[in-house]
PDB file of N, CA and C in Angstrom:
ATOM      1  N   UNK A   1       0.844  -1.179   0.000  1.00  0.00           N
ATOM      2  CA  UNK A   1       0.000   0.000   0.000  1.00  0.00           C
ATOM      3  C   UNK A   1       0.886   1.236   0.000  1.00  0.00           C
ATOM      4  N   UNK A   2       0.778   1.838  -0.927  1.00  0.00           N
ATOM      5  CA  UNK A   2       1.255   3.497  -1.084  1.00  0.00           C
ATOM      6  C   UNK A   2       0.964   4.457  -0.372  1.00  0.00           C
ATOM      7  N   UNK A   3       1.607   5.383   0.340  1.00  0.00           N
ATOM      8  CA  UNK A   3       1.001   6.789   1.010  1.00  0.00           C
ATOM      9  C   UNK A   3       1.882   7.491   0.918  1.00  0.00           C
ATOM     10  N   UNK A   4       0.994   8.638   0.638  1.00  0.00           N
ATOM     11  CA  UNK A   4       1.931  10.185   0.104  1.00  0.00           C
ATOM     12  C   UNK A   4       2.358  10.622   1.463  1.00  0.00           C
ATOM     13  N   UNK A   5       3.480  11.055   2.068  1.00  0.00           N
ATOM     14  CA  UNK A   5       3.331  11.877   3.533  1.00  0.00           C
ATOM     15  C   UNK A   5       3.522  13.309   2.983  1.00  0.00           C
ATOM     16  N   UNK A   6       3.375  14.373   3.586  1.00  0.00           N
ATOM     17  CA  UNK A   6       2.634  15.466   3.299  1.00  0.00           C
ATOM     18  C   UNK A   6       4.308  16.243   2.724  1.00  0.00           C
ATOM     19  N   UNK A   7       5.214  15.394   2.867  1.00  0.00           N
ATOM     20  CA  UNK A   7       6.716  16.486   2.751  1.00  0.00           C
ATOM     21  C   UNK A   7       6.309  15.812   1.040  1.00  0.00           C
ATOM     22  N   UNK A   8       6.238  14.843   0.595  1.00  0.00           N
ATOM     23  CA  UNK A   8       6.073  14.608  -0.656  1.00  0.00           C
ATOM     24  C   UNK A   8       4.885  15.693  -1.551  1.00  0.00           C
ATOM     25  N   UNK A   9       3.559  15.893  -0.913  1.00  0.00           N
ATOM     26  CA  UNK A   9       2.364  16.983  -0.867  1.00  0.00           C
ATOM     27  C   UNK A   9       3.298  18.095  -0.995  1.00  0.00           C
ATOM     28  N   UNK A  10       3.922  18.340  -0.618  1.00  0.00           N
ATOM     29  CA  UNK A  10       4.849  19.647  -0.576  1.00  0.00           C
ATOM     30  C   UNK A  10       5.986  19.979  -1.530  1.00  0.00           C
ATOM     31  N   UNK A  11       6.454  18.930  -2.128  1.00  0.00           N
ATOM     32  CA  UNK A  11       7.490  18.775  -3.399  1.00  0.00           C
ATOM     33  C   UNK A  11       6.866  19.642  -4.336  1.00  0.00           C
ATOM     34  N   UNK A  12       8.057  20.566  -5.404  1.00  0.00           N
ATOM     35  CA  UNK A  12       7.523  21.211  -6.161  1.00  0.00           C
ATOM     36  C   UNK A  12       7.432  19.847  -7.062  1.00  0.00           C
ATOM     37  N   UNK A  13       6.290  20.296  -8.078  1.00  0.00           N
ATOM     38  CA  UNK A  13       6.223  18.978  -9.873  1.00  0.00           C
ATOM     39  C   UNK A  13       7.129  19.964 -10.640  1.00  0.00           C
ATOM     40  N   UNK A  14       7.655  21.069 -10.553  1.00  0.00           N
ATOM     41  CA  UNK A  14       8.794  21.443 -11.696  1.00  0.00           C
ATOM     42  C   UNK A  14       9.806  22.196 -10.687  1.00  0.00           C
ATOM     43  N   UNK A  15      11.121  21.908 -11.343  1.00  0.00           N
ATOM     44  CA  UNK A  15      12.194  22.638 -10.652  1.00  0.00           C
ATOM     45  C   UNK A  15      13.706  22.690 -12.134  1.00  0.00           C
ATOM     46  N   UNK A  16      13.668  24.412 -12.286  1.00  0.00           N
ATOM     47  CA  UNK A  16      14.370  24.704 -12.973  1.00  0.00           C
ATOM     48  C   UNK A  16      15.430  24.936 -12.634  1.00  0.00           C
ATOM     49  N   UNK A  17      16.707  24.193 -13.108  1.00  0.00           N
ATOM     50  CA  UNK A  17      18.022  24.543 -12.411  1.00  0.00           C
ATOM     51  C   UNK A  17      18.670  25.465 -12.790  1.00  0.00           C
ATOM     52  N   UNK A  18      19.869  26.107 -12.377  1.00  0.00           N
ATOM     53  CA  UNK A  18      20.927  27.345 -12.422  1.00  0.00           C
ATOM     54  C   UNK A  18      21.001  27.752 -13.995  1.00  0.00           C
ATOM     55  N   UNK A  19      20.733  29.235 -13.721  1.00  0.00           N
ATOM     56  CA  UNK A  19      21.415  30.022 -14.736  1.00  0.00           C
ATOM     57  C   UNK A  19      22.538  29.724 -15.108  1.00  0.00           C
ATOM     58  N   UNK A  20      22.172  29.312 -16.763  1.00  0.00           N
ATOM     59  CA  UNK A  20      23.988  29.499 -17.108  1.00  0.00           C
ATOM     60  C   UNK A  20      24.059  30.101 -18.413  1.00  0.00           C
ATOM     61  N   UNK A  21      25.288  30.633 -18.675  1.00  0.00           N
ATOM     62  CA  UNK A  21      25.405  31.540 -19.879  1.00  0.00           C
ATOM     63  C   UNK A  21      25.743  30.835 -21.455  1.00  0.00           C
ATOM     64  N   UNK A  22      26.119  29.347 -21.079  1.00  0.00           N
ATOM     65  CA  UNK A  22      26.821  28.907 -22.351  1.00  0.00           C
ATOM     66  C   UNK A  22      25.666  27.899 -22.821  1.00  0.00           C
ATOM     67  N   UNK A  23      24.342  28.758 -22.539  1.00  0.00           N
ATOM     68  CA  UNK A  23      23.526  27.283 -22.812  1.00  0.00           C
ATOM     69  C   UNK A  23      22.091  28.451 -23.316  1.00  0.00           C
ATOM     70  N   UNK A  24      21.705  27.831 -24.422  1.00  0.00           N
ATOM     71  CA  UNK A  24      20.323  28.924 -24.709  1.00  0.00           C
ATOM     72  C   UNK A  24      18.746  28.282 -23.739  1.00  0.00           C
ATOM     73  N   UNK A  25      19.644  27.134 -23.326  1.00  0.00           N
ATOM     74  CA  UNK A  25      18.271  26.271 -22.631  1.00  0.00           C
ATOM     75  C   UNK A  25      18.588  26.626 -20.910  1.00  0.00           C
ATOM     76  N   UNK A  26      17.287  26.111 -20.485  1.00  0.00           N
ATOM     77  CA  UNK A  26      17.711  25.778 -18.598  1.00  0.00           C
ATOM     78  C   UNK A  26      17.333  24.026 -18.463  1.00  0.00           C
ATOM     79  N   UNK A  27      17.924  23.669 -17.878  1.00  0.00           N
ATOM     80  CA  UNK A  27      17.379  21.954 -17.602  1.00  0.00           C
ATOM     81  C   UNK A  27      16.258  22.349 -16.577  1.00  0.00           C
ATOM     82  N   UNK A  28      14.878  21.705 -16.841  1.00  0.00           N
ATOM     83  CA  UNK A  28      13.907  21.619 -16.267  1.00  0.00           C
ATOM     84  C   UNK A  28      13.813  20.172 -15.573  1.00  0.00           C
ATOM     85  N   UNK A  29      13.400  20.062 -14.805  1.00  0.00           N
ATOM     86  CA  UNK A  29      12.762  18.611 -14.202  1.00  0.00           C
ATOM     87  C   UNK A  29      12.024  18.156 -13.818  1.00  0.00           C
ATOM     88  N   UNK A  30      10.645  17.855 -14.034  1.00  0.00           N
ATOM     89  CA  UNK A  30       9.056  17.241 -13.902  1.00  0.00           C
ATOM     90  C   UNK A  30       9.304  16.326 -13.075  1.00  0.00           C
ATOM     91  N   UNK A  31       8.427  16.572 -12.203  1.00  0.00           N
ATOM     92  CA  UNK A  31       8.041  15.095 -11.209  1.00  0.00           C
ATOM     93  C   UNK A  31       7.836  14.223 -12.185  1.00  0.00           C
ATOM     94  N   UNK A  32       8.146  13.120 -11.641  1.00  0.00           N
ATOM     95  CA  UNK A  32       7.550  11.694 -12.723  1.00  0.00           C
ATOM     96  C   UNK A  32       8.264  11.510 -14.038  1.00  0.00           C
ATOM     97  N   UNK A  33       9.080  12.805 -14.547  1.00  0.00           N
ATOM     98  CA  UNK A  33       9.245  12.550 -15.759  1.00  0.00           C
ATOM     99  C   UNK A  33      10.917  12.715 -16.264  1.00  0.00           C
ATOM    100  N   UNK A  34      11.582  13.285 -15.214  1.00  0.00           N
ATOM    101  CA  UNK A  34      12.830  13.564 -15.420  1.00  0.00           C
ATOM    102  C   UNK A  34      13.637  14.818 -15.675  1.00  0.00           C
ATOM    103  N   UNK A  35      14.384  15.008 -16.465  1.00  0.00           N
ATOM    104  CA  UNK A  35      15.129  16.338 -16.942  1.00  0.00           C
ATOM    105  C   UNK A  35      14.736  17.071 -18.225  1.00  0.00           C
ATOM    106  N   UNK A  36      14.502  18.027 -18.854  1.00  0.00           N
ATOM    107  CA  UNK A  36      14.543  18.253 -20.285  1.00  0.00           C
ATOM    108  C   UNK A  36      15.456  19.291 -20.132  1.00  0.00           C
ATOM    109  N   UNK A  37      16.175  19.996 -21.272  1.00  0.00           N
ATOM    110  CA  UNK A  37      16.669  21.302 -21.856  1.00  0.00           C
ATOM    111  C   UNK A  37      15.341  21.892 -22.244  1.00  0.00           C
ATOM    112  N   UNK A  38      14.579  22.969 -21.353  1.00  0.00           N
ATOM    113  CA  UNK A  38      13.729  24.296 -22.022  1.00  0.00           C
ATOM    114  C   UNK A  38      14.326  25.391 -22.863  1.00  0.00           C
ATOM    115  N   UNK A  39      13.733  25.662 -23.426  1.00  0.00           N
ATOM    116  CA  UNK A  39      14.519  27.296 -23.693  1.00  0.00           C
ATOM    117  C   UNK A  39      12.767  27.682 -23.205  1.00  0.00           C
ATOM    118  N   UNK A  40      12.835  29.388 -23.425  1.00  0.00           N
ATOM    119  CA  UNK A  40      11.349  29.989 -22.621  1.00  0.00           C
ATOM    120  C   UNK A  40      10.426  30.111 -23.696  1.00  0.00           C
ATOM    121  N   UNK A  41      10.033  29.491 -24.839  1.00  0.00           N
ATOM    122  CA  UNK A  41       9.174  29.361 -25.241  1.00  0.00           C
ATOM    123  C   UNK A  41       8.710  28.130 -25.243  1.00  0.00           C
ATOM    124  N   UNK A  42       9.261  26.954 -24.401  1.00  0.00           N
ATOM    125  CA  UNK A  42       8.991  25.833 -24.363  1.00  0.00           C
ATOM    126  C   UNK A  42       8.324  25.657 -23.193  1.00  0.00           C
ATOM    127  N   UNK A  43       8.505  26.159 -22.249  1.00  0.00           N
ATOM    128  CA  UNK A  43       8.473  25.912 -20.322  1.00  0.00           C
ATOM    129  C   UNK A  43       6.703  26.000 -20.250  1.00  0.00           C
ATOM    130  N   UNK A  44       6.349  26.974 -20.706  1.00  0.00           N
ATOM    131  CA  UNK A  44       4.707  26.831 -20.187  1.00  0.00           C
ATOM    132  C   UNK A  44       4.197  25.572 -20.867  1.00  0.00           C
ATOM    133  N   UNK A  45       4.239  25.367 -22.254  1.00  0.00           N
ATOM    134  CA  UNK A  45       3.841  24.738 -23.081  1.00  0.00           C
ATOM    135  C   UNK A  45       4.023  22.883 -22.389  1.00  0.00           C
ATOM    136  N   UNK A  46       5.067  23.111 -21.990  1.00  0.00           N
ATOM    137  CA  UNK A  46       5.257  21.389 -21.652  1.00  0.00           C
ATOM    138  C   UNK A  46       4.576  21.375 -19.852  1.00  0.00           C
ATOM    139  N   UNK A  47       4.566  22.423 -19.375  1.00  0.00           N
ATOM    140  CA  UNK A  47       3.876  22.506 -18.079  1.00  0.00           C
ATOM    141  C   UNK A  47       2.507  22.031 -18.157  1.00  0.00           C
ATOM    142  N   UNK A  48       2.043  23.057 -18.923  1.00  0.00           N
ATOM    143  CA  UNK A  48       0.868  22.200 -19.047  1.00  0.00           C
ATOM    144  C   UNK A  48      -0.023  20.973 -19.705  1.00  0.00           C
ATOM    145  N   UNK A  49       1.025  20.839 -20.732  1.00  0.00           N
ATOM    146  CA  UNK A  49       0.924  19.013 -21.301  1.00  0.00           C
ATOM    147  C   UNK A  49       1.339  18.250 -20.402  1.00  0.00           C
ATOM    148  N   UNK A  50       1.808  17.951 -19.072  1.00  0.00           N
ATOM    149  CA  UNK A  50       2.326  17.065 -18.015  1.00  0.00           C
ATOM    150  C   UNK A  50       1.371  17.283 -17.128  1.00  0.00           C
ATOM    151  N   UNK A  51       1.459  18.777 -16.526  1.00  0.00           N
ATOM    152  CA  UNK A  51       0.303  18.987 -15.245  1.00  0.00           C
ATOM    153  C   UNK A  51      -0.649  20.161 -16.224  1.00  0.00           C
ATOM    154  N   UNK A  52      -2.018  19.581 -17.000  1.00  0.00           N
ATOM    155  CA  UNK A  52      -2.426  20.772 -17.216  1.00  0.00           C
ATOM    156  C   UNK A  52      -3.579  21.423 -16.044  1.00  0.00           C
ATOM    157  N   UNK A  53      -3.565  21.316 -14.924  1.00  0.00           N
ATOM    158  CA  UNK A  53      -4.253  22.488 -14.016  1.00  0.00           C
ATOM    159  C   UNK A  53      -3.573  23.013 -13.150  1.00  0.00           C
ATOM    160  N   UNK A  54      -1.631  22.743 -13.404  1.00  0.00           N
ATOM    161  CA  UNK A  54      -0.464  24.024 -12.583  1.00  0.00           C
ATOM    162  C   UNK A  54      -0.498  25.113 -13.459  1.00  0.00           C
ATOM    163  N   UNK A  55      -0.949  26.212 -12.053  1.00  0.00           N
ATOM    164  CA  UNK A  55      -0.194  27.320 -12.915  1.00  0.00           C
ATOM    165  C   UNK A  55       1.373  27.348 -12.422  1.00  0.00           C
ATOM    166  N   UNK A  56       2.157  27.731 -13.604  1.00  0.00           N
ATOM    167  CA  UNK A  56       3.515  28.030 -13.737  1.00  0.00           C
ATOM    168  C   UNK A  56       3.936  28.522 -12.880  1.00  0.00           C
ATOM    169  N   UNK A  57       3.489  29.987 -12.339  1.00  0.00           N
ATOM    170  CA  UNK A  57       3.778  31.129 -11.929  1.00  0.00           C
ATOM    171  C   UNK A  57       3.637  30.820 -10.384  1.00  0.00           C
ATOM    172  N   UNK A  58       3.041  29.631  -9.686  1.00  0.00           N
ATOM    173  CA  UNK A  58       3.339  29.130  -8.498  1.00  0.00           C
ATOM    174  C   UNK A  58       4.408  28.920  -8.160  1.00  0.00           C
ATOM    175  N   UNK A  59       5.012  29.625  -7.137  1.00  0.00           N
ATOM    176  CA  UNK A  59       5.952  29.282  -6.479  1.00  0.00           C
ATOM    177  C   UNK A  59       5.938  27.827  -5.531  1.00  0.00           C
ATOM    178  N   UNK A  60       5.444  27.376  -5.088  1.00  0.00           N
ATOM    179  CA  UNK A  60       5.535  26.181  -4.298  1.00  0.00           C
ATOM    180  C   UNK A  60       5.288  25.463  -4.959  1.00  0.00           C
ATOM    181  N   UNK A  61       4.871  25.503  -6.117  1.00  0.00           N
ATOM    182  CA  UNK A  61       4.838  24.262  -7.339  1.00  0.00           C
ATOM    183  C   UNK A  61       5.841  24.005  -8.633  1.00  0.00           C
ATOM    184  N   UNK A  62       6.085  25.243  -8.191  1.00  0.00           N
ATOM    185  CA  UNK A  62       7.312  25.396  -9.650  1.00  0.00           C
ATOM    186  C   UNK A  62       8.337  25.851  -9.027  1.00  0.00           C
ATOM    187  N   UNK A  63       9.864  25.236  -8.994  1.00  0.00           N
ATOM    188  CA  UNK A  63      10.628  26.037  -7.768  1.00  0.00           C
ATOM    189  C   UNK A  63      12.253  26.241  -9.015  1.00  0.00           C
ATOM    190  N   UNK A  64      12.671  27.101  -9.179  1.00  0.00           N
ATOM    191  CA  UNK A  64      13.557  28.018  -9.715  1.00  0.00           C
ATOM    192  C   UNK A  64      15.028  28.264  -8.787  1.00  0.00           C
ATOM    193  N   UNK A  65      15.865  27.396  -9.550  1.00  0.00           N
ATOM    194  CA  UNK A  65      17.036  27.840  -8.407  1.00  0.00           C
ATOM    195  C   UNK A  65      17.970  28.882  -8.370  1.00  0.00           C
ATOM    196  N   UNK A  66      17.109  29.821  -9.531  1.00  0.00           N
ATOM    197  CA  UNK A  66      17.908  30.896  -9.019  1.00  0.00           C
ATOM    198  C   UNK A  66      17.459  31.795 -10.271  1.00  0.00           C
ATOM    199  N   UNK A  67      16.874  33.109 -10.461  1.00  0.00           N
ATOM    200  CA  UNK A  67      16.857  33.681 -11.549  1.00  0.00           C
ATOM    201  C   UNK A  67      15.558  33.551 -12.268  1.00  0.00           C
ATOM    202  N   UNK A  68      14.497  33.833 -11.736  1.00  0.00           N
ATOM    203  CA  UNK A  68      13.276  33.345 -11.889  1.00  0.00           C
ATOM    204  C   UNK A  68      12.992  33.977 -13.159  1.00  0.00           C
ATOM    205  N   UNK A  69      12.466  33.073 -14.503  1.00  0.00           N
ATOM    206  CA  UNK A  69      11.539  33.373 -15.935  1.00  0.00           C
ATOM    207  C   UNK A  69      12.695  33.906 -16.588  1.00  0.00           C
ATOM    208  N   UNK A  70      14.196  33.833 -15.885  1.00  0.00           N
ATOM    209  CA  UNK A  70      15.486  34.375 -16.934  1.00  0.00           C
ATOM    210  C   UNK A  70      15.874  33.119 -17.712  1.00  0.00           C
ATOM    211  N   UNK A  71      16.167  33.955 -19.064  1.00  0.00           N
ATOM    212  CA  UNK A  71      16.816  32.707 -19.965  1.00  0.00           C
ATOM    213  C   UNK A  71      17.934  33.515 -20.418  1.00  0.00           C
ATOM    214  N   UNK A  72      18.992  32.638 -20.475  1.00  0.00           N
ATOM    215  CA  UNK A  72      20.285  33.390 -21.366  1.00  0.00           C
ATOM    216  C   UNK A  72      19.986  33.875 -22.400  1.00  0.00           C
ATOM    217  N   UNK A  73      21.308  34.762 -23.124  1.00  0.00           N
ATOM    218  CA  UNK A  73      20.570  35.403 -24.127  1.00  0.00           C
ATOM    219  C   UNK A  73      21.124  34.154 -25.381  1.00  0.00           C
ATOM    220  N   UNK A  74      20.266  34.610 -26.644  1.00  0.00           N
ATOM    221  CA  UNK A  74      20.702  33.729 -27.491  1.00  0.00           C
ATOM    222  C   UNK A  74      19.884  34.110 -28.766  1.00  0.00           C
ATOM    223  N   UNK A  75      20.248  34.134 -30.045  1.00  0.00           N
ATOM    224  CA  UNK A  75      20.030  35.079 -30.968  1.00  0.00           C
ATOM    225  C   UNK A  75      20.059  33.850 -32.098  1.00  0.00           C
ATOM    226  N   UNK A  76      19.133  33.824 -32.704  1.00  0.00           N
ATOM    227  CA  UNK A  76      18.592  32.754 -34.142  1.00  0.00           C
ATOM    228  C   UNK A  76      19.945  32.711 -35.193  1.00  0.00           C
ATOM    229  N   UNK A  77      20.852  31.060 -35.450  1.00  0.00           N
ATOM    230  CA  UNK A  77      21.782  31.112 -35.954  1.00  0.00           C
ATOM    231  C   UNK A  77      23.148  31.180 -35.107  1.00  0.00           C
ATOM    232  N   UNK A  78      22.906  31.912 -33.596  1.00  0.00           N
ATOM    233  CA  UNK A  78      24.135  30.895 -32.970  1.00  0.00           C
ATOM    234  C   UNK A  78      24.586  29.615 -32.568  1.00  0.00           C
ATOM    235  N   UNK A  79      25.447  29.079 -32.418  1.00  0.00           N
ATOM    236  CA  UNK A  79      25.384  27.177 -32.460  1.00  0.00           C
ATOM    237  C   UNK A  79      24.824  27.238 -30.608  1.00  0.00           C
TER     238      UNK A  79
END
């Protein structure tokens, strides 16, 4: 038999890791589902194909380690 205890209830379902400059993406990580490379036109879009009734913009559901809705810069045609 399975039971959630409430520190699990409390886990964010997305957590975006560290700003970095040599990367046009951030690694995201979904409960249940693992790691991806986002860039920020991807992040809502797959949020809500996994969990569609999170909003994003929750902090205790969506947890950001640093640099919240920042994406490096990166310009169409750099490698």
């Amino acid at each position: 038999m399975e039971t959630t205890s409430t520190s699990d209830a409390a886990k964010p379902l997305v957590e975006v890791a560290d700003f970095r400059t040599d990367s046009r993406y951030r690694l995201v990580h979904f409960a249940g589902h693992g790691w991806e490379p986002l860039g920020p036109e991807e992040l809502e879009p797959r949020i809500h194909q996994l969990f569609p009734d999170l909003d994003p913009h929750d902090p205790a559901r969506v947890h950001w380690a640093d640099r919240p809705w920042e994406w490096p810069a990166w310009h169409p045609g750099e490698a």
